[in-house]
Protein backbone atom coordinates (compact mmCIF):
# COMPACT_ATOMS: atom_id res chain seq x y z
CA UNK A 1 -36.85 91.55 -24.37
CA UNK A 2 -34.46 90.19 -27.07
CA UNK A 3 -36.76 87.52 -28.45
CA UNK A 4 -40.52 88.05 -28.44
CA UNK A 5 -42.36 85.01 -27.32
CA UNK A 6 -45.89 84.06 -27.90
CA UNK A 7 -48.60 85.58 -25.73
CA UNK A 8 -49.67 82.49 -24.15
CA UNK A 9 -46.05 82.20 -22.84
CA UNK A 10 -46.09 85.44 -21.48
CA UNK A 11 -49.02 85.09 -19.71
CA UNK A 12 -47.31 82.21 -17.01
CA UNK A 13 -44.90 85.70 -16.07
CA UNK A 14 -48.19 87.38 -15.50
CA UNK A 15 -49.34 85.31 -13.61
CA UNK A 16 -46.39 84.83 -11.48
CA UNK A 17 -46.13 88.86 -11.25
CA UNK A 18 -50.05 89.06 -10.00
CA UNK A 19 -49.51 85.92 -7.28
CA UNK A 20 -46.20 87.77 -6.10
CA UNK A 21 -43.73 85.10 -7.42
CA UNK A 22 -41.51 87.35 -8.89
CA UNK A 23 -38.54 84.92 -8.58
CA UNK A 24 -40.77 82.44 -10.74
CA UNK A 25 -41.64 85.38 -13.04
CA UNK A 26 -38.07 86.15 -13.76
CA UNK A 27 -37.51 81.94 -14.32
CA UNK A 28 -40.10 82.20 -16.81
CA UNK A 29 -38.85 84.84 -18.33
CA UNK A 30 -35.16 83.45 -18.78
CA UNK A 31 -36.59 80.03 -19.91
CA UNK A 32 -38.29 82.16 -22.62
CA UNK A 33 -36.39 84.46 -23.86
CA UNK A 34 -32.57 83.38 -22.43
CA UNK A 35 -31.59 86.75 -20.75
CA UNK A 36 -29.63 86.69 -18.39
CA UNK A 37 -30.27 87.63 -14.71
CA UNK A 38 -30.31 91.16 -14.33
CA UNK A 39 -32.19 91.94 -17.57
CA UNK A 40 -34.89 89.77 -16.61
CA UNK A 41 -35.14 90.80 -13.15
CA UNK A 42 -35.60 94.62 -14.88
CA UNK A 43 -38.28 93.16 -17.23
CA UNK A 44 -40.47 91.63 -14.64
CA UNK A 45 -39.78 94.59 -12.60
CA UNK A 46 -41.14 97.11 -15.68
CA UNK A 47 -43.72 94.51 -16.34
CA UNK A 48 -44.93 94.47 -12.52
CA UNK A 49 -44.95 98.28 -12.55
CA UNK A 50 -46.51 98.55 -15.75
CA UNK A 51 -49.65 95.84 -14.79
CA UNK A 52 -49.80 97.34 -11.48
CA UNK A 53 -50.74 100.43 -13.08
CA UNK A 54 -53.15 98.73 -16.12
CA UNK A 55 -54.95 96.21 -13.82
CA UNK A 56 -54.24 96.77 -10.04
CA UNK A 57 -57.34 94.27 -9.02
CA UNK A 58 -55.73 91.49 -10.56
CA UNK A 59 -53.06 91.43 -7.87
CA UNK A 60 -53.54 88.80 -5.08
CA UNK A 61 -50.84 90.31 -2.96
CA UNK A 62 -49.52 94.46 -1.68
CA UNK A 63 -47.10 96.31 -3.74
CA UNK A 64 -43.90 95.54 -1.70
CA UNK A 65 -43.13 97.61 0.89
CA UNK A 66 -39.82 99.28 1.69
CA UNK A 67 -39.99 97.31 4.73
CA UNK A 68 -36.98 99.32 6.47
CA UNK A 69 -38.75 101.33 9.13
CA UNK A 70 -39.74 98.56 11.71
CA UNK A 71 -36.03 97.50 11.49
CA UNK A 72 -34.82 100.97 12.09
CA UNK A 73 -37.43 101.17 15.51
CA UNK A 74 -36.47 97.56 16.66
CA UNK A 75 -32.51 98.53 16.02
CA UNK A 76 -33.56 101.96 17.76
CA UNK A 77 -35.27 100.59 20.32
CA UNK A 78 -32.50 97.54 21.14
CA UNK A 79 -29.36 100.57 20.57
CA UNK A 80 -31.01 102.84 22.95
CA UNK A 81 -31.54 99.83 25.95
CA UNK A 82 -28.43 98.95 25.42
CA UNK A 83 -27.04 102.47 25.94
CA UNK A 84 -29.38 103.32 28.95
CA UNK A 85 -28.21 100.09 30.63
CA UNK A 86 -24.85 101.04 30.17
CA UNK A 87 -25.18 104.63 31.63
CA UNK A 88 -27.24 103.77 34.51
């Protein structure tokens, strides 16, 4: 972070990390410190990782999930209909 801020500012991006509002987290985090987009999406990212690891209970939601494989078995599923209907 370019310009530390005080703890107590910090801790409203905690708290948005550990509720899963990581778009609100990285608000926060520009408001305070007046990076710009990217940087603060990689600080709440290393911040996420790094509380994840420190205090995983504190977390009301999942890690986020890749997410990819049930499209890839719907568009799987849909590609090979489509190709049966047309071959039969």
């Amino acid at each position: 972070m370019d310009t530390p801020s005080p703890e107590s500012d910090l801790q409203l991006v905690r708290e948005a990390i550990f509720t899963g509002q990581k778009i609100q987290a990285i608000k926060h985090l520009r408001e305070l410190t007046g990076l710009g987009l990217a940087e603060a999406k990689a600080e709440v990212e290393r911040m996420e990782l790094e509380l994840r690891a420190s205090a995983p209970d504190m977390f009301t939601v999942p890690p986020p999930g890749k997410g990819c494989s049930a499209v890839w078995v719907i568009g799987g599923a849909v590609i090979g209909a489509l190709g049966w209907g047309l071959w039969h």
